[in-house]
C-alpha atoms as a PDB file:
ATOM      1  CA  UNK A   1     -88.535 -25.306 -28.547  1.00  0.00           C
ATOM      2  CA  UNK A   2     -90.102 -21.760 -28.198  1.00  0.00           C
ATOM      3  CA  UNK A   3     -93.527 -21.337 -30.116  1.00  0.00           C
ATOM      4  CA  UNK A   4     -91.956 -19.159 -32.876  1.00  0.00           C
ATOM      5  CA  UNK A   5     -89.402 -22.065 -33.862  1.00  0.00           C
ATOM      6  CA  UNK A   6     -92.257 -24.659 -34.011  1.00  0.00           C
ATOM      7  CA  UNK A   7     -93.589 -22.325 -35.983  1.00  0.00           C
ATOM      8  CA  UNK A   8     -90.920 -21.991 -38.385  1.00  0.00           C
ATOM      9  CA  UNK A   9     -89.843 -25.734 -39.073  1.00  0.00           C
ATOM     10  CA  UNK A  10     -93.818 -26.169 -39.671  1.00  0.00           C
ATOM     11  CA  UNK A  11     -93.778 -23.987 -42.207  1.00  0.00           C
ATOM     12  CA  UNK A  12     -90.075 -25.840 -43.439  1.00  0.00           C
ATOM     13  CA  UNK A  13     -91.674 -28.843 -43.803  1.00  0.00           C
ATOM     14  CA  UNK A  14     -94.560 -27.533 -45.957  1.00  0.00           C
ATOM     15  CA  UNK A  15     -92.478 -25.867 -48.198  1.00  0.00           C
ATOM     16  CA  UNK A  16     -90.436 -28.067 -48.455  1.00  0.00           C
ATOM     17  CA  UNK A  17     -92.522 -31.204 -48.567  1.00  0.00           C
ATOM     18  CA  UNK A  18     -94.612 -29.160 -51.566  1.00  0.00           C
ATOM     19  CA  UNK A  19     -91.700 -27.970 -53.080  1.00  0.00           C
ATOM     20  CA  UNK A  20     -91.814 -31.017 -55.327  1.00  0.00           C
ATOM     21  CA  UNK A  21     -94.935 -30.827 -56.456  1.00  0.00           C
ATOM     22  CA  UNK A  22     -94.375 -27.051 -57.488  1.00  0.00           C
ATOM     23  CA  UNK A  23     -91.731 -28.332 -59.177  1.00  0.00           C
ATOM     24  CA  UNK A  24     -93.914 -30.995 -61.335  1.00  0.00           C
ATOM     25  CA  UNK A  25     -96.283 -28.000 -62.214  1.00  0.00           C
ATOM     26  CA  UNK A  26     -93.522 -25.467 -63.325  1.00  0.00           C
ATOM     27  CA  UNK A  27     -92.298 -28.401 -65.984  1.00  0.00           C
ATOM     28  CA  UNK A  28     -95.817 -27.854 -67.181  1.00  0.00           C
ATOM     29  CA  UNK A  29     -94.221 -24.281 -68.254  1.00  0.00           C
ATOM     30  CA  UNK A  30     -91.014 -24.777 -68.536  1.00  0.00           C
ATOM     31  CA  UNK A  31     -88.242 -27.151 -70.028  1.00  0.00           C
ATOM     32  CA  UNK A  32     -86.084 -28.540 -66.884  1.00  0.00           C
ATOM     33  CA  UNK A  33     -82.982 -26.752 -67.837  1.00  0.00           C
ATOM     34  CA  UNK A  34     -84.584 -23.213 -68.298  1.00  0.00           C
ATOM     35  CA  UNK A  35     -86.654 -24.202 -65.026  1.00  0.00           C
ATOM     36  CA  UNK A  36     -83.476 -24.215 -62.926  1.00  0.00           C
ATOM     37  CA  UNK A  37     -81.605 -21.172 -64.353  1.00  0.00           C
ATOM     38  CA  UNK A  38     -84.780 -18.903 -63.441  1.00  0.00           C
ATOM     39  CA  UNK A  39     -84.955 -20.601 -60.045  1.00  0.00           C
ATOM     40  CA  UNK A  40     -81.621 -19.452 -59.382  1.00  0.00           C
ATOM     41  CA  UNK A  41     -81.308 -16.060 -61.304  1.00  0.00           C
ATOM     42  CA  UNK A  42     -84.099 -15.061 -59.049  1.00  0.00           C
ATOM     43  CA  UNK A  43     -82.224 -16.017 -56.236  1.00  0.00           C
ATOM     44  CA  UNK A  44     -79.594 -14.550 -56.888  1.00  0.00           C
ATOM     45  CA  UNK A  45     -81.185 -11.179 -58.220  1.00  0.00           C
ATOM     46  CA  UNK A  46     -81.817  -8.630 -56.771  1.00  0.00           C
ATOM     47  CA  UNK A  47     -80.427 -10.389 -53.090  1.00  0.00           C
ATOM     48  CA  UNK A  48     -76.612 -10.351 -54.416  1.00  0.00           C
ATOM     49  CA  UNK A  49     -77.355  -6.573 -54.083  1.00  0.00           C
ATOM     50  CA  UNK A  50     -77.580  -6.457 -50.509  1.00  0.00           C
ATOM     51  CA  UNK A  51     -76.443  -9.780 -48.914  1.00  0.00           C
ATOM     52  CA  UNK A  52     -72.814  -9.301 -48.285  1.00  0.00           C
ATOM     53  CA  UNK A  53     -70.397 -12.259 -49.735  1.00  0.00           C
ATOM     54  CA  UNK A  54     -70.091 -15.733 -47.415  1.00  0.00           C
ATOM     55  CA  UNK A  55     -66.287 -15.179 -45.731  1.00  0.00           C
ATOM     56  CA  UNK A  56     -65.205 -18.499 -47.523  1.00  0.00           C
ATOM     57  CA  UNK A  57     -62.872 -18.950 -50.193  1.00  0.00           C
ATOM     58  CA  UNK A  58     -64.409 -18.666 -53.915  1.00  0.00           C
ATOM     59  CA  UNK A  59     -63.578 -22.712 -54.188  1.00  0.00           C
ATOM     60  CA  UNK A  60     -65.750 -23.485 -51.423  1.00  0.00           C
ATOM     61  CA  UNK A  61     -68.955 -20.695 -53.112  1.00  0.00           C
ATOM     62  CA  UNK A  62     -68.352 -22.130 -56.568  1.00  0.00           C
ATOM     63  CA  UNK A  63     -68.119 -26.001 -55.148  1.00  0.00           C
ATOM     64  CA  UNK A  64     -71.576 -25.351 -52.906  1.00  0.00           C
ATOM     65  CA  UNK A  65     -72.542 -23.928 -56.334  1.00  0.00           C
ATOM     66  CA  UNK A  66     -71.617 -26.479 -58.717  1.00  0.00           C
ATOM     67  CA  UNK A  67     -73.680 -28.993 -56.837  1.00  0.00           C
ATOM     68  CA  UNK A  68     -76.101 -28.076 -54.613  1.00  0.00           C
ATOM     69  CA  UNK A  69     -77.714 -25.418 -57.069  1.00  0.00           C
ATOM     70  CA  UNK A  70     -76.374 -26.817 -60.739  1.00  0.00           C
ATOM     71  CA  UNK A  71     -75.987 -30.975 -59.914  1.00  0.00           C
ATOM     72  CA  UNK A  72     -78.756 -31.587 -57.793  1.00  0.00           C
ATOM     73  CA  UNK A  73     -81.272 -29.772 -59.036  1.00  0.00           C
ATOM     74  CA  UNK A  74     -80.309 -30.182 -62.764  1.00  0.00           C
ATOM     75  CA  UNK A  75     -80.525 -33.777 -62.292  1.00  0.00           C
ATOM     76  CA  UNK A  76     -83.768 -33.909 -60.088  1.00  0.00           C
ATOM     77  CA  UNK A  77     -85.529 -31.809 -63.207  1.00  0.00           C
ATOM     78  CA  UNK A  78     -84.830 -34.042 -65.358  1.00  0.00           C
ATOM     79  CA  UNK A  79     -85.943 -37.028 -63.888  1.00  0.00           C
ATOM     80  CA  UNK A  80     -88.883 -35.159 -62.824  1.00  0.00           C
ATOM     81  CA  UNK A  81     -89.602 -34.054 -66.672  1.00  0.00           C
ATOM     82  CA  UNK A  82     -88.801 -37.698 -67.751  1.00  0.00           C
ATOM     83  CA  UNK A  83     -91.696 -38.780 -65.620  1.00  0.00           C
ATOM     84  CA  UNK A  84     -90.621 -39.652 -61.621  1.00  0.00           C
ATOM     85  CA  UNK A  85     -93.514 -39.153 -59.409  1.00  0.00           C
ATOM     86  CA  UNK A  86     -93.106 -35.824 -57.528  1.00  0.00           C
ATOM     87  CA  UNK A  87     -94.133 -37.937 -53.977  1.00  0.00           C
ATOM     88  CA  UNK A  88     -91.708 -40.614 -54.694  1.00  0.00           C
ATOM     89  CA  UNK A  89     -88.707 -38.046 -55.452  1.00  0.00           C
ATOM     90  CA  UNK A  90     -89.159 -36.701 -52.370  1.00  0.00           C
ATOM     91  CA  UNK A  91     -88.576 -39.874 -50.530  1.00  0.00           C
ATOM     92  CA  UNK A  92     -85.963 -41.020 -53.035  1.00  0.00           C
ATOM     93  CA  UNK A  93     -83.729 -37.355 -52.591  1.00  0.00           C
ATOM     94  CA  UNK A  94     -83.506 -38.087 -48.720  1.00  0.00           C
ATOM     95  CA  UNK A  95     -81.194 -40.870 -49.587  1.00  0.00           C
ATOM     96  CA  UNK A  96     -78.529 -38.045 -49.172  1.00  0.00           C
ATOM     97  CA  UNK A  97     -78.289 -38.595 -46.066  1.00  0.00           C
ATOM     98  CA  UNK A  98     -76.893 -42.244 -46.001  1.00  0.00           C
ATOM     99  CA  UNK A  99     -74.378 -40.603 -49.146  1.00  0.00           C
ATOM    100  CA  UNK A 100     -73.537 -37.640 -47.041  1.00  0.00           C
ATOM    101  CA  UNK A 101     -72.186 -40.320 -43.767  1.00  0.00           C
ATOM    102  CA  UNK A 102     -70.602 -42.384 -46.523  1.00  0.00           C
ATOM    103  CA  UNK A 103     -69.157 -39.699 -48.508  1.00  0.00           C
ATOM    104  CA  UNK A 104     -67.780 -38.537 -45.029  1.00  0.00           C
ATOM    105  CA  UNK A 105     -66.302 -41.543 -43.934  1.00  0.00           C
ATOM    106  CA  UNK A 106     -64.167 -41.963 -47.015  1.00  0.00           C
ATOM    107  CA  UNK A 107     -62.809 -38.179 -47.134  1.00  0.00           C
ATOM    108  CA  UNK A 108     -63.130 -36.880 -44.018  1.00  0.00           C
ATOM    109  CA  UNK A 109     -62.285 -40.042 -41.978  1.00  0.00           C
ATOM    110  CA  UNK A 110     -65.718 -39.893 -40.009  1.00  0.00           C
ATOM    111  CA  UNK A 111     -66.735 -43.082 -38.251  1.00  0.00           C
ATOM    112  CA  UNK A 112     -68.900 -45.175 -39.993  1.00  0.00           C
ATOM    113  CA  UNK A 113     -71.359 -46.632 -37.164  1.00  0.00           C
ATOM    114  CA  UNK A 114     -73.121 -50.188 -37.510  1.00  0.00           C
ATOM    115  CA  UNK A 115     -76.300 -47.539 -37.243  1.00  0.00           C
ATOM    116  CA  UNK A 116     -75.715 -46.156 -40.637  1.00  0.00           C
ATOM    117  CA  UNK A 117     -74.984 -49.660 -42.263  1.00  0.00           C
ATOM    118  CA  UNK A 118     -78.220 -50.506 -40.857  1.00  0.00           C
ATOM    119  CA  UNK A 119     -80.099 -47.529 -41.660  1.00  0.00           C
ATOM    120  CA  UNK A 120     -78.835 -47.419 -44.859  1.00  0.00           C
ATOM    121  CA  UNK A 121     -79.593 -51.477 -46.004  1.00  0.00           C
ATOM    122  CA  UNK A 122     -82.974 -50.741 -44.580  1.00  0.00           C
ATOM    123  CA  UNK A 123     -83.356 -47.560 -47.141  1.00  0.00           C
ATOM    124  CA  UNK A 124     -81.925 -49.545 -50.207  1.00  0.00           C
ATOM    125  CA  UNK A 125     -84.990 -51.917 -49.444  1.00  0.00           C
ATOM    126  CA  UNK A 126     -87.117 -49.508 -49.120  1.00  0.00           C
ATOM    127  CA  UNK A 127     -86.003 -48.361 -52.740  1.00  0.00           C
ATOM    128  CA  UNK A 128     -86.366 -51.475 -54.153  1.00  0.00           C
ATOM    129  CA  UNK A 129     -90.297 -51.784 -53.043  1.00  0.00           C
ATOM    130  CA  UNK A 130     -90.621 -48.082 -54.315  1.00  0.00           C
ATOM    131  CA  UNK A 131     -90.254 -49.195 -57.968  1.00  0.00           C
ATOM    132  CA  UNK A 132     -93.225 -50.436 -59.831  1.00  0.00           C
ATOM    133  CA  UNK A 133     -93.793 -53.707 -58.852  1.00  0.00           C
ATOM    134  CA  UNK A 134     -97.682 -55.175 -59.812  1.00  0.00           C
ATOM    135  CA  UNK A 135    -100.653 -54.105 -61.190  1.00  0.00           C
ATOM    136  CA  UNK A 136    -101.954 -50.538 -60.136  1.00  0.00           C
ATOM    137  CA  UNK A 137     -98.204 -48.941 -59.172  1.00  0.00           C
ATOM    138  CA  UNK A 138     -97.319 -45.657 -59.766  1.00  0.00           C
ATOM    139  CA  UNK A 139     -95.495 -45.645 -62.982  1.00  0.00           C
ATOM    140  CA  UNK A 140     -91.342 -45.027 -62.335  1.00  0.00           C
ATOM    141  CA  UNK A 141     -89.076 -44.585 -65.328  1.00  0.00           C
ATOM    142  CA  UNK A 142     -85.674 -45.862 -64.723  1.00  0.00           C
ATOM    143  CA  UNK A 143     -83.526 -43.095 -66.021  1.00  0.00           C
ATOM    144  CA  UNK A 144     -85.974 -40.444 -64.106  1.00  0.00           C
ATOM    145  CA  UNK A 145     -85.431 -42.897 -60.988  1.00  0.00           C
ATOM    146  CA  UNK A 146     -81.864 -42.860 -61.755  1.00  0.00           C
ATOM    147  CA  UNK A 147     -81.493 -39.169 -62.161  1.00  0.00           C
ATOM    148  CA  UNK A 148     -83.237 -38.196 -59.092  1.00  0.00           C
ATOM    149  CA  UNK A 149     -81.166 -40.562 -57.103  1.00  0.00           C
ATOM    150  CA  UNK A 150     -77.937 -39.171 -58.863  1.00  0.00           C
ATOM    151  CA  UNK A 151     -79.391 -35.537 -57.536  1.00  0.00           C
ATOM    152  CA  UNK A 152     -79.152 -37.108 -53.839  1.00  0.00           C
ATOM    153  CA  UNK A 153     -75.720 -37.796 -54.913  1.00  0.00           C
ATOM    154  CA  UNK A 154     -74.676 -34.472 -55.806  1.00  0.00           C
ATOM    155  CA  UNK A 155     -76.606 -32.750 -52.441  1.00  0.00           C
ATOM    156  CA  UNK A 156     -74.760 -35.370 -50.680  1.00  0.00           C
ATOM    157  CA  UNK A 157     -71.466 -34.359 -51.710  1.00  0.00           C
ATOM    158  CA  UNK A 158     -72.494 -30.637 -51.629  1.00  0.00           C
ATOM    159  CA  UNK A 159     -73.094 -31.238 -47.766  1.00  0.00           C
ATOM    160  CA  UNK A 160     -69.418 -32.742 -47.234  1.00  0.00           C
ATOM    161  CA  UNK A 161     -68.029 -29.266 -49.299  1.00  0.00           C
ATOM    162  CA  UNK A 162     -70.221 -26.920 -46.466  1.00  0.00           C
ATOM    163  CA  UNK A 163     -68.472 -28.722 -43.748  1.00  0.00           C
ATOM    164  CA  UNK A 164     -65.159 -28.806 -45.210  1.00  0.00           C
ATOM    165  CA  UNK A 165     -65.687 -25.064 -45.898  1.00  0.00           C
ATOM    166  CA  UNK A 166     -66.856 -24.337 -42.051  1.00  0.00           C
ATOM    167  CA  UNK A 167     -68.888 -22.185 -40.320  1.00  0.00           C
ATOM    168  CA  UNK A 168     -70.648 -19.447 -42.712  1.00  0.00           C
ATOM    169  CA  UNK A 169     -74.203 -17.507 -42.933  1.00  0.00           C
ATOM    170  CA  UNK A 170     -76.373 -19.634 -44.899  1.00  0.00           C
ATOM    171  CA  UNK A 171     -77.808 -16.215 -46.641  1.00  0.00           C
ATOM    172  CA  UNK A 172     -74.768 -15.427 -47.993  1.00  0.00           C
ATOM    173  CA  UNK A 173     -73.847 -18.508 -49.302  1.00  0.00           C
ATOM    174  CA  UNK A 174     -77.176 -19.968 -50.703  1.00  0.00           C
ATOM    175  CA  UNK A 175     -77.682 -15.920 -52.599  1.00  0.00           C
ATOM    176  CA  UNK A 176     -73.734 -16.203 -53.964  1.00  0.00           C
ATOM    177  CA  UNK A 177     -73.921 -19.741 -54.641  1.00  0.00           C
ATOM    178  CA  UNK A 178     -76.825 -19.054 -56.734  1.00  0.00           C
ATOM    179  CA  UNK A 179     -74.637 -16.775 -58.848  1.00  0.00           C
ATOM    180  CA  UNK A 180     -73.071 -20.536 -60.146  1.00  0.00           C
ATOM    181  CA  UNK A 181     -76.125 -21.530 -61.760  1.00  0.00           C
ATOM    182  CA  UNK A 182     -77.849 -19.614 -64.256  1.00  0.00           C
ATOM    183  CA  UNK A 183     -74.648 -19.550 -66.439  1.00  0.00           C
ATOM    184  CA  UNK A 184     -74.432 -23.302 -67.147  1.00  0.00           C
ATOM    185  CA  UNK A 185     -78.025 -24.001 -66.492  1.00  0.00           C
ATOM    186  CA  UNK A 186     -78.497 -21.424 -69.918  1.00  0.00           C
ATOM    187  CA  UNK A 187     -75.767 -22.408 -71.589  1.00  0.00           C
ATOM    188  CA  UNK A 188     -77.351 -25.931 -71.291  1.00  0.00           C
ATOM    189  CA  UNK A 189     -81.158 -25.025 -71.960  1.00  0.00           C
ATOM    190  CA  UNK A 190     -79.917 -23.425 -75.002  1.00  0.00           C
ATOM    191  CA  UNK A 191     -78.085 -26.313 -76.695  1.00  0.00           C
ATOM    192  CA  UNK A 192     -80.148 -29.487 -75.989  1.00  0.00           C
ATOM    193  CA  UNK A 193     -84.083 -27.070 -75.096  1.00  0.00           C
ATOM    194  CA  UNK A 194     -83.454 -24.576 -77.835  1.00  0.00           C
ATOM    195  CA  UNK A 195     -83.577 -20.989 -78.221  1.00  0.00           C
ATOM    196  CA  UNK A 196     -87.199 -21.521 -79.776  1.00  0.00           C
ATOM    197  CA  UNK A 197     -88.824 -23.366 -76.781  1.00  0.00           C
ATOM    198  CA  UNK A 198     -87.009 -20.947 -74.658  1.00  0.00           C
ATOM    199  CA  UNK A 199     -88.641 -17.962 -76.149  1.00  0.00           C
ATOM    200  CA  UNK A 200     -91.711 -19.522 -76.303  1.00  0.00           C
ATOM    201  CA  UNK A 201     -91.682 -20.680 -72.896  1.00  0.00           C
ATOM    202  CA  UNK A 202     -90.558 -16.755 -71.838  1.00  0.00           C
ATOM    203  CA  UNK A 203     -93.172 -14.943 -74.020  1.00  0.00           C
ATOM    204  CA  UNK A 204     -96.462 -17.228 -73.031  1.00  0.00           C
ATOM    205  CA  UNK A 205     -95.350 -17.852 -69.547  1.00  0.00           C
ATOM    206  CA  UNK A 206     -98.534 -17.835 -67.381  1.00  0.00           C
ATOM    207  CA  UNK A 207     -99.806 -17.028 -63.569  1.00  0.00           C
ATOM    208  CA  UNK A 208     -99.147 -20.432 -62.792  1.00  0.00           C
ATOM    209  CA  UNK A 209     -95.540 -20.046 -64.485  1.00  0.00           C
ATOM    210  CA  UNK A 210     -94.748 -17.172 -62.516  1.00  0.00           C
ATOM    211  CA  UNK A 211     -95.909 -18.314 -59.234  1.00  0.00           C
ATOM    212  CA  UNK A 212     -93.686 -21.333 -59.531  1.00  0.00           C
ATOM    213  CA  UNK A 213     -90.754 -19.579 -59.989  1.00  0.00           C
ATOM    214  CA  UNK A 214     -91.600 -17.175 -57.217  1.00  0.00           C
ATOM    215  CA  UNK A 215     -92.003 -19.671 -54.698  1.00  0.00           C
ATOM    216  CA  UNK A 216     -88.854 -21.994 -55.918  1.00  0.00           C
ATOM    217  CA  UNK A 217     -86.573 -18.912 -55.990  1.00  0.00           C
ATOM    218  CA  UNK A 218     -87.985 -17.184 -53.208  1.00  0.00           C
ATOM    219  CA  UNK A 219     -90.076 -19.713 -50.621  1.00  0.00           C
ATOM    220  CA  UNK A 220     -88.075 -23.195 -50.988  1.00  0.00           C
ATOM    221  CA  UNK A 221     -84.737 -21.385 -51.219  1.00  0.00           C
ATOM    222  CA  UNK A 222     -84.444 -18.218 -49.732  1.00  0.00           C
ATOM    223  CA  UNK A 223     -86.841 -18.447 -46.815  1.00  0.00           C
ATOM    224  CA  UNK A 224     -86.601 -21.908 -46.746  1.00  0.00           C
ATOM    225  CA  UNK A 225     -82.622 -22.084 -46.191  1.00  0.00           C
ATOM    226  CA  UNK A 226     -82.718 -18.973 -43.805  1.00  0.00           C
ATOM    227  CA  UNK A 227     -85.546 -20.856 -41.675  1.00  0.00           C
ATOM    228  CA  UNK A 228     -83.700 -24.201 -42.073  1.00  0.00           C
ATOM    229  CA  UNK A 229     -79.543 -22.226 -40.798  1.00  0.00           C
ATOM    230  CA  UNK A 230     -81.880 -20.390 -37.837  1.00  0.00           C
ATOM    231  CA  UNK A 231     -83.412 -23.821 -35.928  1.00  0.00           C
ATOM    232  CA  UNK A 232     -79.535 -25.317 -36.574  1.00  0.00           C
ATOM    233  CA  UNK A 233     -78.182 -21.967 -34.870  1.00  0.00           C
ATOM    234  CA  UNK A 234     -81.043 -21.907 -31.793  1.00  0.00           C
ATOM    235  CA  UNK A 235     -81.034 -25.937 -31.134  1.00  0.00           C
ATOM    236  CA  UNK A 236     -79.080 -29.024 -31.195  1.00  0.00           C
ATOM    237  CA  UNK A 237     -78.390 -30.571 -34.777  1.00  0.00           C
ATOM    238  CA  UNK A 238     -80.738 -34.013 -32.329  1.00  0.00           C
ATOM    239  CA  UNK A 239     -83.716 -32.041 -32.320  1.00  0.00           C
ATOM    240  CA  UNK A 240     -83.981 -29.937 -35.694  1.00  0.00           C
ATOM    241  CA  UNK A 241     -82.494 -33.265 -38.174  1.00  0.00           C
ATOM    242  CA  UNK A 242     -85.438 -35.511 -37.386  1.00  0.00           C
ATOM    243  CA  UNK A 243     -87.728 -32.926 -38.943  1.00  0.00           C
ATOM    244  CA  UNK A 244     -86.405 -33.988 -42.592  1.00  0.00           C
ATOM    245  CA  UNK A 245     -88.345 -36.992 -41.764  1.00  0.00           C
ATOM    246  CA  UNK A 246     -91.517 -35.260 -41.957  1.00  0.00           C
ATOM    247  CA  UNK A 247     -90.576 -33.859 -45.383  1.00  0.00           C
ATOM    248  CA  UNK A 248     -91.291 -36.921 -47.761  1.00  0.00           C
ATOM    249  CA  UNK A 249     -94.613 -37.254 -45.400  1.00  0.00           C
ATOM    250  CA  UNK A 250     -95.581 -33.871 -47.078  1.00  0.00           C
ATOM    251  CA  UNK A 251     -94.231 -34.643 -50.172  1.00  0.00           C
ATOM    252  CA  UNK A 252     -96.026 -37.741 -50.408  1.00  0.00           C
ATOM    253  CA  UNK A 253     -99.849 -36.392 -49.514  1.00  0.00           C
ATOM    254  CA  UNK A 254     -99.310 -33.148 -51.952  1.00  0.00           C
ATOM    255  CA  UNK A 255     -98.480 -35.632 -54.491  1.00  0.00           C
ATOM    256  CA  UNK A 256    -101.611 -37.100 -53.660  1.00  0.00           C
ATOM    257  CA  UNK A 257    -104.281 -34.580 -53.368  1.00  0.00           C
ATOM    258  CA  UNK A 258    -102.821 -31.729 -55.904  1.00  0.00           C
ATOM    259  CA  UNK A 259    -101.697 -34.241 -58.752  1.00  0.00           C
ATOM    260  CA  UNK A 260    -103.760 -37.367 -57.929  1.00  0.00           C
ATOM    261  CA  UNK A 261    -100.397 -39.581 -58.002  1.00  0.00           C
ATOM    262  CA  UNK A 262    -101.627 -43.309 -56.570  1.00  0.00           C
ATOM    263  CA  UNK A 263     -99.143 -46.029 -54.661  1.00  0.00           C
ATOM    264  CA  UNK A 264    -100.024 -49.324 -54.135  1.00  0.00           C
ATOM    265  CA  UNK A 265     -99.504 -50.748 -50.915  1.00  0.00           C
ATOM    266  CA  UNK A 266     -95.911 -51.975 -51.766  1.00  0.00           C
ATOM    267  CA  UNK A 267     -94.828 -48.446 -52.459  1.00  0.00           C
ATOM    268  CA  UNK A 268     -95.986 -47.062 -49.346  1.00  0.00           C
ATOM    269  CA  UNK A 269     -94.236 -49.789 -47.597  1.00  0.00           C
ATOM    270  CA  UNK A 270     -91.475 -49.376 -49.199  1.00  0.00           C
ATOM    271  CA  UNK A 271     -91.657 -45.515 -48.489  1.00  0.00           C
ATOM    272  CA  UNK A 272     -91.930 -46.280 -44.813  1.00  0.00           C
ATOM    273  CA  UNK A 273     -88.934 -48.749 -44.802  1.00  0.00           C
ATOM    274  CA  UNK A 274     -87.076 -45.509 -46.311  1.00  0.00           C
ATOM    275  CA  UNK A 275     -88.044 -43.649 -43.315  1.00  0.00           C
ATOM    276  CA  UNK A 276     -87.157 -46.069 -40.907  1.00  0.00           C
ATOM    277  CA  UNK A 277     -83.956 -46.017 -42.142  1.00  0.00           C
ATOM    278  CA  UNK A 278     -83.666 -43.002 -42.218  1.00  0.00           C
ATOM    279  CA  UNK A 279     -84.955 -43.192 -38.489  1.00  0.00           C
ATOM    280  CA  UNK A 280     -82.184 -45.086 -37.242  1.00  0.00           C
ATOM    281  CA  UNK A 281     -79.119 -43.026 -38.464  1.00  0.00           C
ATOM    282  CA  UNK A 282     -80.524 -40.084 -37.108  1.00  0.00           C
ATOM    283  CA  UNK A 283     -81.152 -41.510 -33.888  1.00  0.00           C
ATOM    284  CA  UNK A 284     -78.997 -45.269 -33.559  1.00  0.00           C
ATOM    285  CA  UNK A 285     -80.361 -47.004 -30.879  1.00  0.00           C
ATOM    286  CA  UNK A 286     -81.890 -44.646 -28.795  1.00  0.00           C
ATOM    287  CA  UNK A 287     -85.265 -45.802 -30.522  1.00  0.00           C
ATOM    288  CA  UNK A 288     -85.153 -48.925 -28.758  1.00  0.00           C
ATOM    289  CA  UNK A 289     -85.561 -47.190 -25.737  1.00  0.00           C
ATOM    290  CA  UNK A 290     -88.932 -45.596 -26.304  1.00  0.00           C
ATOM    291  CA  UNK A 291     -92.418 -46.884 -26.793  1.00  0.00           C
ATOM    292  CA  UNK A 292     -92.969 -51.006 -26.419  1.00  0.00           C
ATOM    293  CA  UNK A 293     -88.963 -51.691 -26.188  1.00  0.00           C
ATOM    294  CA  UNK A 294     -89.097 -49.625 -22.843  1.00  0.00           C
ATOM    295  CA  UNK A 295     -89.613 -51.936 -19.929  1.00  0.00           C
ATOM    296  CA  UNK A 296     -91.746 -50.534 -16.891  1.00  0.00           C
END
């Protein structure tokens, strides 16, 4: 991989991997439902000016739309708001990928390896050590934990819709698929947030405030999507998946240093059982063949 593309998925996994803390801080400004229609009405304005429209057909725009921008992110707010550690959510949203093979293998008849039932029994045990168990663990509401996991859900099946909709320009779709969002995302924020909070929230928004939305909008989706489509395009899906392993990683220390978020032992355990899992549907049993499984 040329310098310039380790470049790029370096800076990927940073803003990616912080994109959940920046998400913690902007619920400090904003109510989770008015959070996510600015994320995407600045994604979608002014780019929708000058990005032509994805060659798809408007079911496939308004299904990526629906739930990678509305369902996933709606629901990952909320738990958010309701209290789900920004370091853990960003472990708990890779589950995706075990939902995306399964999803798969139901609709689009994919093979459903031993390496996926293994990889995903080893994540589901690394959930269960993620919750609060003893003295000391970082606090996990259930509904939060719930919602963030139904988020992965909704990415998941967002991910079978792109490849049932084939090959398309990322740019286009993520700016047009945006267009989905702020509609229902308002709609929402103004029957359960209020259109009190909401002009509150818009009239004393601070620095902070603004810089959140910037770098959700702008950063984590625009750049981040363009950088993610680019390493797909230049290299083999083998060598540019694994780096979603490195995103929790991220995730996990920003959670630590920026809003002092603690695990116990357990839950960093159970974080790296995630990853392992992880691990071995990306890769099967190739692993075996590296490190002390290799003989000499």
């Amino acid at each position: 991989m040329p310098l310039r593309d380790i470049l790029a998925a370096l800076i990927l996994i940073v803003v990616w991997g912080a994109n959940f803390v920046v998400m913690k801080l902007g619920l400090e400004e904003f109510p989770p439902l008015l959070l996510g229609g600015l994320r995407f009405l600045f994604v979608a304005f002014p780019a929708v000016l000058f990005v032509p429209r994805p060659v798809l057909a408007w079911r496939h725009v308004l299904l990526y739309g629906a739930t990678i921008c509305v369902g996933q992110f709606m629901l990952l707010f909320l738990g958010l708001w309701l209290g789900m550690p920004a370091g853990l959510a960003s472990i708990v949203m890779q589950m995706q990928a075990f939902m995306t093979v399964g999803i798969a293998a139901v609709v689009l008849r994919e093979a459903l390896l031993p390496q996926h039932v293994l990889g995903m029994l080893l994540a589901i045990a690394g959930l269960v050590f993620l919750y609060p168990w003893g003295e000391g663990a970082a606090p996990v509401p259930l509904v939060g934990f719930l919602l963030t996991l139904m988020g992965a859900f909704s990415w998941a099946v967002g991910n079978v819709a792109l490849k049932c909709a084939g090959p398309v320009s990322m740019l286009s779709l993520v700016v047009w698929g945006a267009l989905v969002a702020p509609v229902p995302f308002g709609l929402l924020s103004l029957l359960f947030e209020g259109r009190e909070q909401i002009m509150v929230s818009l009239t004393h928004v601070s620095l902070q405030g603004v810089l959140v939305v910037a770098y959700l909008s702008v950063l984590a989706t625009l750049v981040g999507y363009v950088l993610w489509g680019q390493l797909l395009a230049r290299h083999p899906v083998a060598r540019v998946a694994p780096l979603s392993l490195l995103i929790p990683i991220v995730g996990l220390l920003c959670a630590n240093w920026f809003l002092g978020e603690r695990l116990v032992l357990l839950q960093w355990l159970g974080g790296l059982v995630v990853l392992l899992g992880l691990a071995v549907n990306l890769f099967g049993w190739r692993w075996l063949k590296l490190g002390f499984f290799t003989k000499h």
